[in-house]
C-alpha atoms as a PDB file:
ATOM      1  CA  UNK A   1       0.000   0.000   0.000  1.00  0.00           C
ATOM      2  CA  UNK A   2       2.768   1.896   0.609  1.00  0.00           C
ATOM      3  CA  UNK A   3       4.410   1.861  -2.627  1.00  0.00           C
ATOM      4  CA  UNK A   4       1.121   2.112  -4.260  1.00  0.00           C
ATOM      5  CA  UNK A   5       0.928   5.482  -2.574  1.00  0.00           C
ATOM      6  CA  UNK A   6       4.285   6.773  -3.563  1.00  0.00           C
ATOM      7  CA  UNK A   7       3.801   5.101  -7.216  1.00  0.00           C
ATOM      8  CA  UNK A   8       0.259   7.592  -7.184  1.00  0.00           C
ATOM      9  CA  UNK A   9       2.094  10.904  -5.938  1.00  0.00           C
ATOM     10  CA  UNK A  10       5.285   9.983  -8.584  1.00  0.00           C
ATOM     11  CA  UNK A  11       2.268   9.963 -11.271  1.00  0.00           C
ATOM     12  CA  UNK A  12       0.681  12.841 -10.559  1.00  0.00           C
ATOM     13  CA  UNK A  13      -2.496  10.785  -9.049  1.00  0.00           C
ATOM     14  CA  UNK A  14      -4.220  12.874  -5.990  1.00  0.00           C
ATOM     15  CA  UNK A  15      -7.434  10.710  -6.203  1.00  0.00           C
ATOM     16  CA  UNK A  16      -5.630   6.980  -6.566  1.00  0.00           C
ATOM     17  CA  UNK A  17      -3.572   8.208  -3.603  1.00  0.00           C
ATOM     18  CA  UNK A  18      -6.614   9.463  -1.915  1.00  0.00           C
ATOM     19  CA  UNK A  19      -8.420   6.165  -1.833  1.00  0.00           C
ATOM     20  CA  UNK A  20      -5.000   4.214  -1.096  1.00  0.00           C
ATOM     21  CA  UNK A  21      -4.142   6.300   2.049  1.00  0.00           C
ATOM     22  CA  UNK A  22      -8.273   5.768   2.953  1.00  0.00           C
ATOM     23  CA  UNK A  23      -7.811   1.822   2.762  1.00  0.00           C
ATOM     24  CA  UNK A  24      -4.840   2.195   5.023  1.00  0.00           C
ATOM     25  CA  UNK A  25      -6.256   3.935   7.640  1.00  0.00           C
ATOM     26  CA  UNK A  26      -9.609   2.170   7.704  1.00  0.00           C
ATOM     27  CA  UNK A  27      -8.262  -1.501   7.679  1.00  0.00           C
ATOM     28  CA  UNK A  28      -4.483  -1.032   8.909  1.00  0.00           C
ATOM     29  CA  UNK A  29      -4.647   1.289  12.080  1.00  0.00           C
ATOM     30  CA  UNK A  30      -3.327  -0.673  14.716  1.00  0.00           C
ATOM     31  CA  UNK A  31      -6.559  -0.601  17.325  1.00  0.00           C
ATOM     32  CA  UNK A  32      -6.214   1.779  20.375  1.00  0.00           C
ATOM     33  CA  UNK A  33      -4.553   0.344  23.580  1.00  0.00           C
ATOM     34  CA  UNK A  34      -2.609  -2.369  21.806  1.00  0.00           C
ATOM     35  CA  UNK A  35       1.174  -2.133  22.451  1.00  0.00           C
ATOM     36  CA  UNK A  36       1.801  -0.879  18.419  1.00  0.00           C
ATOM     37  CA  UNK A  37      -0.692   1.836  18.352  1.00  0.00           C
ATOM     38  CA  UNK A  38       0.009   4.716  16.204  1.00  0.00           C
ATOM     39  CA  UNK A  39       1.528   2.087  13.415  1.00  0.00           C
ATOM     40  CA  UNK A  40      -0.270   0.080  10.529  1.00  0.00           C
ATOM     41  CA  UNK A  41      -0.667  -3.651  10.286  1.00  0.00           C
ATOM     42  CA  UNK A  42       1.681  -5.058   8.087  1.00  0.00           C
ATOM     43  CA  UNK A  43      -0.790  -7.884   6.167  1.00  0.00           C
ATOM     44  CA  UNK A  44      -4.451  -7.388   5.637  1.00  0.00           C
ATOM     45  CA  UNK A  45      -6.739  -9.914   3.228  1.00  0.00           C
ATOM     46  CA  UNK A  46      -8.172  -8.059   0.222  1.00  0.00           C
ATOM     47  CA  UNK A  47     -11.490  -7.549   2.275  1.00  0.00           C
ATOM     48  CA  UNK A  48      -9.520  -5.777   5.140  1.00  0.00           C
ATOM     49  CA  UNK A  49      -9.493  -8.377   7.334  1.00  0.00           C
ATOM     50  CA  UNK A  50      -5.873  -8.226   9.266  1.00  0.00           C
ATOM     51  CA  UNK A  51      -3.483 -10.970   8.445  1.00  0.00           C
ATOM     52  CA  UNK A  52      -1.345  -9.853  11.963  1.00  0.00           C
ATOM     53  CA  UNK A  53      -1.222  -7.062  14.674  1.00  0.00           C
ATOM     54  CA  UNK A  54       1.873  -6.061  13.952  1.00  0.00           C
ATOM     55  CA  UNK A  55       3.868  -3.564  11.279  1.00  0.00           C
ATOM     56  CA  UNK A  56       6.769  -3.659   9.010  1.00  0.00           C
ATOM     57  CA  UNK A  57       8.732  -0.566   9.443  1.00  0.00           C
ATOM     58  CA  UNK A  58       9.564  -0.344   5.741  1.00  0.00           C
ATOM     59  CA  UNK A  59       5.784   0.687   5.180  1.00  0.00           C
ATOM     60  CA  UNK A  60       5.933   2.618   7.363  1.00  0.00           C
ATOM     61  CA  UNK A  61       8.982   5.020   5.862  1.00  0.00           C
ATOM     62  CA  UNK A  62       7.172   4.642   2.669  1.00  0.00           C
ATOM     63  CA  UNK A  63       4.073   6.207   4.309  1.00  0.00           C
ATOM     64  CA  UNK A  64       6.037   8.838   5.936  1.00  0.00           C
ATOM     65  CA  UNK A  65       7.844  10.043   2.936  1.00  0.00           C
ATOM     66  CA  UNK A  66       4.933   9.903   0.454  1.00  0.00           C
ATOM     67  CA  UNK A  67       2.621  11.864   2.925  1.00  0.00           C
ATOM     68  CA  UNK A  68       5.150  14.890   3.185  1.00  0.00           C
ATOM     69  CA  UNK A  69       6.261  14.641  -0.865  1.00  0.00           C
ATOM     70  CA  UNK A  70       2.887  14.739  -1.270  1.00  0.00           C
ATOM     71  CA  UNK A  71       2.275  17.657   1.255  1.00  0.00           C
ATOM     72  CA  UNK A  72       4.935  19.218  -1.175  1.00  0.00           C
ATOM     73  CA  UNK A  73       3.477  18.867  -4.581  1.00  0.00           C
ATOM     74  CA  UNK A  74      -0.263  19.149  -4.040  1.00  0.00           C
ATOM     75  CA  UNK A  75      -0.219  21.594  -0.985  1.00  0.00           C
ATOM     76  CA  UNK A  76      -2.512  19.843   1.041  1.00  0.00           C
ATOM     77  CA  UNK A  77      -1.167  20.128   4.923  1.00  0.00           C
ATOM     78  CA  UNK A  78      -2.767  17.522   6.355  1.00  0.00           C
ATOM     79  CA  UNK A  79      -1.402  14.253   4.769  1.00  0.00           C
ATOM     80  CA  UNK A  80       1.691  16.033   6.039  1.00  0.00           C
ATOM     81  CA  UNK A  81       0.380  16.387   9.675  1.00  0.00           C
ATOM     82  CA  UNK A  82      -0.715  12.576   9.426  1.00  0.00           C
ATOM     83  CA  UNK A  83       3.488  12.141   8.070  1.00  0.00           C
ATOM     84  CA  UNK A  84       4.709  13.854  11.132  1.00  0.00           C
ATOM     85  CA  UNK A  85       2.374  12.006  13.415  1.00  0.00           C
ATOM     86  CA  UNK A  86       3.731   8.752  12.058  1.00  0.00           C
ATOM     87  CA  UNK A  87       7.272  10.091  12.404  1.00  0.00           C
ATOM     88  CA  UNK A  88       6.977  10.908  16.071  1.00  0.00           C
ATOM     89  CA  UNK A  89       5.625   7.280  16.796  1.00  0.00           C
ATOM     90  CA  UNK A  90       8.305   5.712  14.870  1.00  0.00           C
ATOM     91  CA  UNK A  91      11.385   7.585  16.866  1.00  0.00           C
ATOM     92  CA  UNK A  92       9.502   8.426  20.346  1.00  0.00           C
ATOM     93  CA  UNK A  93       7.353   5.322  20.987  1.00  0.00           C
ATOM     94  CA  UNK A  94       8.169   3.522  24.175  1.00  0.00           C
ATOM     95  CA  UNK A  95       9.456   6.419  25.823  1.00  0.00           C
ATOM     96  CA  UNK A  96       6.207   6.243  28.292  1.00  0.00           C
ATOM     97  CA  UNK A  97       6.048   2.211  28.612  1.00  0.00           C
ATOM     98  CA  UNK A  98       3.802   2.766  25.574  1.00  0.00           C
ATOM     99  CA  UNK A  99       5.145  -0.112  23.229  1.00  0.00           C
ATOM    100  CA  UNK A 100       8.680  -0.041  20.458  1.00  0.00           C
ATOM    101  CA  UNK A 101      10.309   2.405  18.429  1.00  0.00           C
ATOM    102  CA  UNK A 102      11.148   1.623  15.051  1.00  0.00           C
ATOM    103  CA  UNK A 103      14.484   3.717  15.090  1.00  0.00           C
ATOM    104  CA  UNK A 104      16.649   2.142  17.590  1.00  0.00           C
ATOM    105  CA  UNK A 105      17.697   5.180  19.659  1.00  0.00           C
ATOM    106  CA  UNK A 106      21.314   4.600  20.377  1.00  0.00           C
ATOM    107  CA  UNK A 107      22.378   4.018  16.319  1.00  0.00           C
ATOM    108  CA  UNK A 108      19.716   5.586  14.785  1.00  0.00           C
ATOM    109  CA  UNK A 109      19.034   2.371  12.852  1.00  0.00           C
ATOM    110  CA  UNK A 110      15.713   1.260  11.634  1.00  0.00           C
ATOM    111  CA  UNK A 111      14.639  -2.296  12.795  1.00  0.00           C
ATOM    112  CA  UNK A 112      13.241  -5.192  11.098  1.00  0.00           C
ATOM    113  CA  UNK A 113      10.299  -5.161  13.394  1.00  0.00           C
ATOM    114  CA  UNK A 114      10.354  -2.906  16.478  1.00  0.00           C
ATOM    115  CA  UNK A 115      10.158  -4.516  19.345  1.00  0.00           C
ATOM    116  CA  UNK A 116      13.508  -6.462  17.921  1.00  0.00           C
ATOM    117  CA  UNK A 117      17.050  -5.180  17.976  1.00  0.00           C
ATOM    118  CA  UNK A 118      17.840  -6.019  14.754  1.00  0.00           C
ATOM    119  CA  UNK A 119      17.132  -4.439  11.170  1.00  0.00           C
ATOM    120  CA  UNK A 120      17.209  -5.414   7.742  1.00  0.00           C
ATOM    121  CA  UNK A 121      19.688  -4.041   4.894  1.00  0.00           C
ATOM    122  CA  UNK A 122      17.254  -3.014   2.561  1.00  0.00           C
ATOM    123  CA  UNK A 123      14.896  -0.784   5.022  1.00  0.00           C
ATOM    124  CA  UNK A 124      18.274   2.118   5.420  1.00  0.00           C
ATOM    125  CA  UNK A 125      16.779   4.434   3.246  1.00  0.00           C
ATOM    126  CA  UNK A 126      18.923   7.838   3.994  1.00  0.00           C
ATOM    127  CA  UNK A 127      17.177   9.606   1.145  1.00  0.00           C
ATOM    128  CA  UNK A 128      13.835   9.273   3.200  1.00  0.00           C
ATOM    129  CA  UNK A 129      15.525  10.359   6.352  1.00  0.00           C
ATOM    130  CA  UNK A 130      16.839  13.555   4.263  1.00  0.00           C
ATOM    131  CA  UNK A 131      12.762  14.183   4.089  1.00  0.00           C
ATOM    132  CA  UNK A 132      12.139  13.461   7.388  1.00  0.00           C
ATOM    133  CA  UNK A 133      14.658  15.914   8.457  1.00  0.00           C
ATOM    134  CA  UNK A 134      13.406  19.007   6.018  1.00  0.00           C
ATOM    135  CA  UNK A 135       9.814  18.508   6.139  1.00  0.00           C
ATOM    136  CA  UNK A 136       8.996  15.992   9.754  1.00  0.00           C
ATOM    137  CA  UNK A 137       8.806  17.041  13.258  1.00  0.00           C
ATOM    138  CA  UNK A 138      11.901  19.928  13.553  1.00  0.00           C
ATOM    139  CA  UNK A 139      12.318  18.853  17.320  1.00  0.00           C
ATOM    140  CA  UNK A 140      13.783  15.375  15.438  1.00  0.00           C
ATOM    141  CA  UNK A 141      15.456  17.286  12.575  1.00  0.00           C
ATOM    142  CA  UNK A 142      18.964  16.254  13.713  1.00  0.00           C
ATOM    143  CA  UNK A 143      17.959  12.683  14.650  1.00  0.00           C
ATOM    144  CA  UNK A 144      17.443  12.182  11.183  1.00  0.00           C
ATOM    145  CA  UNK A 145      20.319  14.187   9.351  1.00  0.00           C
ATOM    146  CA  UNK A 146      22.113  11.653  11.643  1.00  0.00           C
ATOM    147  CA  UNK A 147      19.942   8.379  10.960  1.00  0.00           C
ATOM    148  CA  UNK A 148      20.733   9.670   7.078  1.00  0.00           C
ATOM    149  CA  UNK A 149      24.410   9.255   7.604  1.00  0.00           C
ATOM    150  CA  UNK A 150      24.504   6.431   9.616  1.00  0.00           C
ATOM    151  CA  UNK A 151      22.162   4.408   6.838  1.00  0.00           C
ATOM    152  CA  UNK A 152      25.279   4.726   4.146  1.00  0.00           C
ATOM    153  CA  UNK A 153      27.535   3.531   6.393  1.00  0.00           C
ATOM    154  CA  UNK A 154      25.463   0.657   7.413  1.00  0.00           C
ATOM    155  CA  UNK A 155      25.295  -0.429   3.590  1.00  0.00           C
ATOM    156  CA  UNK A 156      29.087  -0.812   4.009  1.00  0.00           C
ATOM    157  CA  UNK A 157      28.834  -2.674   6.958  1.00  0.00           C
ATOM    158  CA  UNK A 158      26.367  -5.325   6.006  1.00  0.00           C
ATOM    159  CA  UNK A 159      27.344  -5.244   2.098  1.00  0.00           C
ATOM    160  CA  UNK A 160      30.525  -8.003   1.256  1.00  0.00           C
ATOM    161  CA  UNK A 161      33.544  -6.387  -0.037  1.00  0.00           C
ATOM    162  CA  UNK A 162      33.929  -8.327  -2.930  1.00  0.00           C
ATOM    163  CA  UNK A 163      30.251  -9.333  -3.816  1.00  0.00           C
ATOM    164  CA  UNK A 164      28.449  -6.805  -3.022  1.00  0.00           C
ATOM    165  CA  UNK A 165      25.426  -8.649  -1.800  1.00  0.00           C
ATOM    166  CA  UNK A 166      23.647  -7.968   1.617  1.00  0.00           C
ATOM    167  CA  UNK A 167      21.633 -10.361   3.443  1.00  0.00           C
ATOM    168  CA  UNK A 168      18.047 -10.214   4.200  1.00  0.00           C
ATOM    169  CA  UNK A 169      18.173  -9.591   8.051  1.00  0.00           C
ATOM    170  CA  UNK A 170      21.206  -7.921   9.448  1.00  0.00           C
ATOM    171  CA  UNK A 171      22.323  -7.505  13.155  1.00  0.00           C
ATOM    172  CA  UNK A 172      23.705  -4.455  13.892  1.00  0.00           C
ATOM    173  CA  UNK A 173      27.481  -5.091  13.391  1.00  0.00           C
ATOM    174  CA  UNK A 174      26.101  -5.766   9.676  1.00  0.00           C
ATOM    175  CA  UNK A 175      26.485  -9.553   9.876  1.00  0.00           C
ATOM    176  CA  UNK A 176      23.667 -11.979   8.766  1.00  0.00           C
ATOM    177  CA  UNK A 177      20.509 -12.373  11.319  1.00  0.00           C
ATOM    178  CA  UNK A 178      19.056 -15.460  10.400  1.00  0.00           C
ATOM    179  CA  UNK A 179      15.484 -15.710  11.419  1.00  0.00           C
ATOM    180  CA  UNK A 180      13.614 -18.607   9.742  1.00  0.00           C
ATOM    181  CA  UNK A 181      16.187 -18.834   7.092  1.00  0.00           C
ATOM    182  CA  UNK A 182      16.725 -15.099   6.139  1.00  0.00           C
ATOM    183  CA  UNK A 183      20.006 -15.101   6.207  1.00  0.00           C
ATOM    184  CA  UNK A 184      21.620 -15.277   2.325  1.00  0.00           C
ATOM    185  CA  UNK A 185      21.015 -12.901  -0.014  1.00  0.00           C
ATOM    186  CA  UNK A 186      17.480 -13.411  -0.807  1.00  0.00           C
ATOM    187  CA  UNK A 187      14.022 -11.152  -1.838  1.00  0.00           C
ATOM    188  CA  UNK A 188      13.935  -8.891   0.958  1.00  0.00           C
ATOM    189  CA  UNK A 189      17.758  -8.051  -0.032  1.00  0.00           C
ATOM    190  CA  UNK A 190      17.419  -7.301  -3.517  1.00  0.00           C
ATOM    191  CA  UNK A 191      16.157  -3.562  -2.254  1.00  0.00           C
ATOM    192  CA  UNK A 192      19.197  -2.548  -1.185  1.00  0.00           C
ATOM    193  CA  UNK A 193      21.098  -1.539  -4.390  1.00  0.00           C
ATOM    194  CA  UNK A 194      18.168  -0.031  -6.069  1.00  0.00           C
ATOM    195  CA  UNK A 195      17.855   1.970  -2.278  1.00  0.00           C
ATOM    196  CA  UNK A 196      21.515   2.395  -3.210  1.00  0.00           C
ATOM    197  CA  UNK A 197      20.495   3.857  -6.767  1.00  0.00           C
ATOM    198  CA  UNK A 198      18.364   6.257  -5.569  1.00  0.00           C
ATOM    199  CA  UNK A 199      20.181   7.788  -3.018  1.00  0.00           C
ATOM    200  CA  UNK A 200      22.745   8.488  -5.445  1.00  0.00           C
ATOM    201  CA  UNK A 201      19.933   9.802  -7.796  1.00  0.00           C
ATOM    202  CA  UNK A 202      18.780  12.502  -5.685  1.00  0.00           C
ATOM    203  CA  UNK A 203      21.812  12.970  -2.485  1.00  0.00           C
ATOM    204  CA  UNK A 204      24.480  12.005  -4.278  1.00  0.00           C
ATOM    205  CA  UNK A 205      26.643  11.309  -0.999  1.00  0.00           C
ATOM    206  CA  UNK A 206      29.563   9.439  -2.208  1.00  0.00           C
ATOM    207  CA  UNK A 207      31.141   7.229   0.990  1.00  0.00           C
ATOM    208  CA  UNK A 208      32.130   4.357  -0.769  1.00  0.00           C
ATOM    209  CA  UNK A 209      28.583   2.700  -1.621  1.00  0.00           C
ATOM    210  CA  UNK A 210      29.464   3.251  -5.004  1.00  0.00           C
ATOM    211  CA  UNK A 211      31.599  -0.158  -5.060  1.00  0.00           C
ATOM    212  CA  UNK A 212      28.416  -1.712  -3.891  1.00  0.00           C
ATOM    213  CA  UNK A 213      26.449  -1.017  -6.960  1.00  0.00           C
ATOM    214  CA  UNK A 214      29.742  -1.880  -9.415  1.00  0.00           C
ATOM    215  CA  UNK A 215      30.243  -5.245  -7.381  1.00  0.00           C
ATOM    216  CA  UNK A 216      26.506  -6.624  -7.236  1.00  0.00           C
ATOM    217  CA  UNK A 217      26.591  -5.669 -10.978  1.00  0.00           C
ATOM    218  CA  UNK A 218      29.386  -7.514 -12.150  1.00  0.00           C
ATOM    219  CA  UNK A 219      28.422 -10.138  -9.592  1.00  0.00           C
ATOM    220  CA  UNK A 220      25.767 -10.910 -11.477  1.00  0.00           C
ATOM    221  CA  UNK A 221      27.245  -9.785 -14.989  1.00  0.00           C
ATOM    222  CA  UNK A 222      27.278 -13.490 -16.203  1.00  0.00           C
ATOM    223  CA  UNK A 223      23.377 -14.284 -16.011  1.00  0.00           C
ATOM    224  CA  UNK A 224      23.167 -11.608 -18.769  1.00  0.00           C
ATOM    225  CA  UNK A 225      24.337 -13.325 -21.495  1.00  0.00           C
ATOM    226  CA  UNK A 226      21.676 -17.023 -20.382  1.00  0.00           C
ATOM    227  CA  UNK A 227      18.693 -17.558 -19.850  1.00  0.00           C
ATOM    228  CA  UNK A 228      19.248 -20.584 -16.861  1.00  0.00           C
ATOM    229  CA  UNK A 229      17.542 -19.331 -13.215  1.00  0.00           C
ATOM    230  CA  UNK A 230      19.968 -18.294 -11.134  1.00  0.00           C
ATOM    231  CA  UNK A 231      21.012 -19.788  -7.714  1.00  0.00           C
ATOM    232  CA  UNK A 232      20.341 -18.062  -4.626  1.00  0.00           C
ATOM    233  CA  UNK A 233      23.969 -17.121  -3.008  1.00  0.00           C
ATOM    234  CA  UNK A 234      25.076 -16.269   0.543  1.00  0.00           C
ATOM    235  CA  UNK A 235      26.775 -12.946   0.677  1.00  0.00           C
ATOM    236  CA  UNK A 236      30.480 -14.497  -0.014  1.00  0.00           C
ATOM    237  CA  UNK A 237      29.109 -15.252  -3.105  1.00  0.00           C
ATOM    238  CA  UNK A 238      28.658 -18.907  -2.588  1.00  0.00           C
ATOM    239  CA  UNK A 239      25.582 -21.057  -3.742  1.00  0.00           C
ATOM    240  CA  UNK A 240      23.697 -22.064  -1.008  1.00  0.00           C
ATOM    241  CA  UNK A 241      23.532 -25.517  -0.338  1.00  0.00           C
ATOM    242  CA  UNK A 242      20.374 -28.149   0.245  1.00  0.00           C
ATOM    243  CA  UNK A 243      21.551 -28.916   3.715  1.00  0.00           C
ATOM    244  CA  UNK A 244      21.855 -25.295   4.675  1.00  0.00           C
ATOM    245  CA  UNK A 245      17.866 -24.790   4.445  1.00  0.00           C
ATOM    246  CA  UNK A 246      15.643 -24.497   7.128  1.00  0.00           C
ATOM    247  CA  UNK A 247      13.751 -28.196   7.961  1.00  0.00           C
ATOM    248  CA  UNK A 248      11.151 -26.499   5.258  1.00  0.00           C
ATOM    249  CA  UNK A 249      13.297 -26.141   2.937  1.00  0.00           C
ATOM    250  CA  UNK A 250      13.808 -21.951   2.925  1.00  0.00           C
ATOM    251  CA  UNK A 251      15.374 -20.444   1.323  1.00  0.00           C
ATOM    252  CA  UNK A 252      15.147 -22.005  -2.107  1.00  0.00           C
ATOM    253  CA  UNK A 253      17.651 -22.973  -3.783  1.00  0.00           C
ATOM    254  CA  UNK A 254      16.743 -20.649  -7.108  1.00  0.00           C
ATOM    255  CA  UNK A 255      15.809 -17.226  -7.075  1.00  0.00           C
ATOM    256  CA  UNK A 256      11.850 -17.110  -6.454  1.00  0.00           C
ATOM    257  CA  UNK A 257      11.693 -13.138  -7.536  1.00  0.00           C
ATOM    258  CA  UNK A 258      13.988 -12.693 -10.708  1.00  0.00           C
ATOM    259  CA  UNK A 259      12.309  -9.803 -12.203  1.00  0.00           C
ATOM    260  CA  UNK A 260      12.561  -7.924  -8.546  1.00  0.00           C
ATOM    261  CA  UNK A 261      16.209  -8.764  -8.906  1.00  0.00           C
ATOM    262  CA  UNK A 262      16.908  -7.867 -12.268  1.00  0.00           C
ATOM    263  CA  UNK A 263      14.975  -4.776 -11.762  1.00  0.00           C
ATOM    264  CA  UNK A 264      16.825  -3.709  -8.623  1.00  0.00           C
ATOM    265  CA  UNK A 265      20.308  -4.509 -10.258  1.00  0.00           C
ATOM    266  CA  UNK A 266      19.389  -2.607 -13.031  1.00  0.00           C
ATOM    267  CA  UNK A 267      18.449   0.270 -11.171  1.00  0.00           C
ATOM    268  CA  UNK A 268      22.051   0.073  -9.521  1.00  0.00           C
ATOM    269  CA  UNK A 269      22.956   1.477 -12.963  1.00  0.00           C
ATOM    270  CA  UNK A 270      22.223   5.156 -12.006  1.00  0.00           C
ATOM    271  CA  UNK A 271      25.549   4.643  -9.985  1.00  0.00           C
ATOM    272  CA  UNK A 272      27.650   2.523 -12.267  1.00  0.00           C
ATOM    273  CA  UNK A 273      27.170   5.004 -15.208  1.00  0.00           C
ATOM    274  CA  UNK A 274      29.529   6.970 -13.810  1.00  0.00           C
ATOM    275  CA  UNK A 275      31.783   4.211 -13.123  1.00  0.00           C
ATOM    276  CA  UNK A 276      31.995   1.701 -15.663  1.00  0.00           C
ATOM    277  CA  UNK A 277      29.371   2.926 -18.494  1.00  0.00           C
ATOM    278  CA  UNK A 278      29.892  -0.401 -20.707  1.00  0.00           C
ATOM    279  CA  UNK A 279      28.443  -2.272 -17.738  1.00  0.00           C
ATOM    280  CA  UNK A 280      25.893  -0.026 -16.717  1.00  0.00           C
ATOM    281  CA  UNK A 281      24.529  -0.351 -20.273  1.00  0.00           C
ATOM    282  CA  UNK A 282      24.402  -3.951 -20.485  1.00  0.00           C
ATOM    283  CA  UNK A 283      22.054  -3.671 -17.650  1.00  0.00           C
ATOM    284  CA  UNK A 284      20.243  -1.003 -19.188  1.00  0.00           C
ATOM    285  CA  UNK A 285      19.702  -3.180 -22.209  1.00  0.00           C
ATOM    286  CA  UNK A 286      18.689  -5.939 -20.594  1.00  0.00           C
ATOM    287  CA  UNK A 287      15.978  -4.219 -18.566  1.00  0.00           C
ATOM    288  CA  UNK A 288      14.365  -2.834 -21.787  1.00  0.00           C
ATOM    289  CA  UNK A 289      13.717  -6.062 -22.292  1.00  0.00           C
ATOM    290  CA  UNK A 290      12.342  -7.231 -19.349  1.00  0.00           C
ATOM    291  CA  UNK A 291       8.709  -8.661 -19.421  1.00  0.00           C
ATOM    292  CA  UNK A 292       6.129  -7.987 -16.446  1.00  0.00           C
ATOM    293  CA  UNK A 293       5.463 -11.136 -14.130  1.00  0.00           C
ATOM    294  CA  UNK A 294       1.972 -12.506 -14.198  1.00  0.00           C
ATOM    295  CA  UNK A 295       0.105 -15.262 -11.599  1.00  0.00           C
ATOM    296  CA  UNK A 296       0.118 -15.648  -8.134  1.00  0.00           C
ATOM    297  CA  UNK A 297       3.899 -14.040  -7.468  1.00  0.00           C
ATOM    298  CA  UNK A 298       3.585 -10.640  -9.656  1.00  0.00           C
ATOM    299  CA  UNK A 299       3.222  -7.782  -6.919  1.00  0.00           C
ATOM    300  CA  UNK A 300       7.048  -7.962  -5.504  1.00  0.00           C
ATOM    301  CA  UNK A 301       8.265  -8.117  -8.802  1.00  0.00           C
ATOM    302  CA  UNK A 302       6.527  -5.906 -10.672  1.00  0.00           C
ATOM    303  CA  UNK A 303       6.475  -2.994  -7.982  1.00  0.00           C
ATOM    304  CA  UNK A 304      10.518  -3.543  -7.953  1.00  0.00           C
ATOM    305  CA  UNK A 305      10.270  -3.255 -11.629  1.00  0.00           C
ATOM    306  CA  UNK A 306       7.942   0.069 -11.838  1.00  0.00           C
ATOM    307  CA  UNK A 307      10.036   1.804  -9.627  1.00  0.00           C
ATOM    308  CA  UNK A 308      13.630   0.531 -11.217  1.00  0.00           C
ATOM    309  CA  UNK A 309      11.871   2.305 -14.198  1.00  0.00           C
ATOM    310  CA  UNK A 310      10.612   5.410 -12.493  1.00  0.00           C
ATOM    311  CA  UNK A 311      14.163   6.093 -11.521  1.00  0.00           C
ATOM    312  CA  UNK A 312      15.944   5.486 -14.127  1.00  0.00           C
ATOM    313  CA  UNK A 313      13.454   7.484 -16.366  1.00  0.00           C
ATOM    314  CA  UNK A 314      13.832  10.232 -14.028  1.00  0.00           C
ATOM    315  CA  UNK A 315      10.276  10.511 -13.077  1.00  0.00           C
ATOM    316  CA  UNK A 316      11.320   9.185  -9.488  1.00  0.00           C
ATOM    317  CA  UNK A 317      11.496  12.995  -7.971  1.00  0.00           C
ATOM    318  CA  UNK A 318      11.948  14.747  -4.686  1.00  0.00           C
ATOM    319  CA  UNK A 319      10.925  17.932  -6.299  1.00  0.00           C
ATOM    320  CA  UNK A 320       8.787  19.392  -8.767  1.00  0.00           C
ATOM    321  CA  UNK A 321       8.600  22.859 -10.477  1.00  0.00           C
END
């Protein structure tokens, strides 16, 4: 819902963002009372009907940021009041015995889930916190300017040198959390370049993430030229193996998302341009080509695509004229 809502304000859509951000709040609101109030359920059933009680803070920076861009471009003040309300919850909550932040307070890091200290790669989003810190709550201002810097050098932490592949969950020395088998470099992870991609797009903060975006790509440089699925790696790069599933067999052993990854590698060419143009254009190439997903398994895919081509069409803005 989330990206649907930042997909609507990148289009120029008031009304399909309208009736988005109404959904939300009519079938997502975590009730009154209950220990993650002032956050959105994570999972709801098409009818509204909530699939858990709890949230996923990577909505919720989507929701944040798309309120106050949209605040921005359409000049209407309260979707950014209803941004700054979120904001406040997300870096204040727990303070009165009142549940979990989702910014853990000594790093500045955003967590996987709040009321665990740990966080996942691909939910540092410094570009976002950039917003926050301009447009949110100015009593958090420098909470986020430093959440913004901290983010880029948490890429480095939990990014291998040579690879450059992340893991899904990430404790905060960067090293792989595994929780139920999210440990390799699997969907969740694929984010984290194209996060990486539009940072540079819009901040342009060069600490070294650069080599992230030039690794993963020629990582993954030889899958261009086949057609065979591709394996699903732990972050040294090696395939993972049968016996180091869970009992249910997670992760798979092939990539279950390939258009999300080839969409969020792609997108890593907004960095690489300016680093090694012959590769970034192989990648550009091959993404013209890419078809949508259809069936059960298109939404991940196919959102990870729209955006990859937002950004690298330029339409994926922070400001308008």
């Amino acid at each position: 819902m989330s990206y649907g809502m930042m997909i609507a304000l990148q289009l120029d859509k008031p009304e399909m963002f309208s009736r988005l951000w109404k959904w939300v709040k009519t079938y997502m609101t975590v009730p009154k009372g209950h220990e993650n109030e002032g956050y959105f359920i994570w999972s709801c059933a098409p009818n509204g009907q909530a699939n858990s009680d709890g949230p996923a803070p990577d909505g919720e920076e989507y929701f944040a940021a798309a309120l106050l861009l949209v605040e921005k471009r359409w000049k209407i003040k309260e979707y950014g009041d209803e941004a700054r309300a979120l904001l406040h919850a997300m870096v204040h909550k727990g303070e009165n015995n009142d549940g979990y932040p989702m910014f853990e307070p000594e790093n500045t890091y955003i967590k996987f889930v709040a009321h665990l200290h740990m966080t996942d790669p691909s939910y540092h989003l410094p570009h976002f916190y950039q917003l926050y810190a301009k447009y949110g709550n100015p009593e958090d201002s420098a909470f986020f300017l430093r959440a913004e810097v901290e983010a880029r050098k948490f890429w480095l932490k939990s990014t291998n040198a040579e690879t450059g592949l992340t893991p899904e969950y990430a404790d905060y020395e960067g090293k792989p959390y595994d929780i139920d088998g999210h440990w390799t470099f699997f969907s969740d992870a694929y984010r984290t370049v194209a996060n990486i991609g539009l940072d540079w797009l819009w901040e342009h903060q060069e600490i070294g993430q650069s080599q992230i975006a030039v690794n993963i790509q020629k990582f993954f440089e030889s899958y261009l030229e086949n057609d065979e699925e591709i394996l699903v790696f732990k972050i040294d790069g090696q395939p993972l193996r049968k016996e180091e599933q869970t009992t249910e067999g997670f992760p798979p052993l092939k990539v279950h998302h390939p258009i999300g990854l080839w969409s969020t590698l792609d997108q890593a060419s907004l960095v690489t341009n300016e680093f090694d143009f012959t590769l970034a254009l192989k990648y550009l190439k091959y993404f013209w080509n890419l078809k949508f997903r259809r069936g059960k398994y298109r939404y991940y895919d196919n959102l990870l695509y729209f955006f990859a081509l937002l950004a690298l069409s330029g339409y994926y803005q922070k400001e308008w004229s």
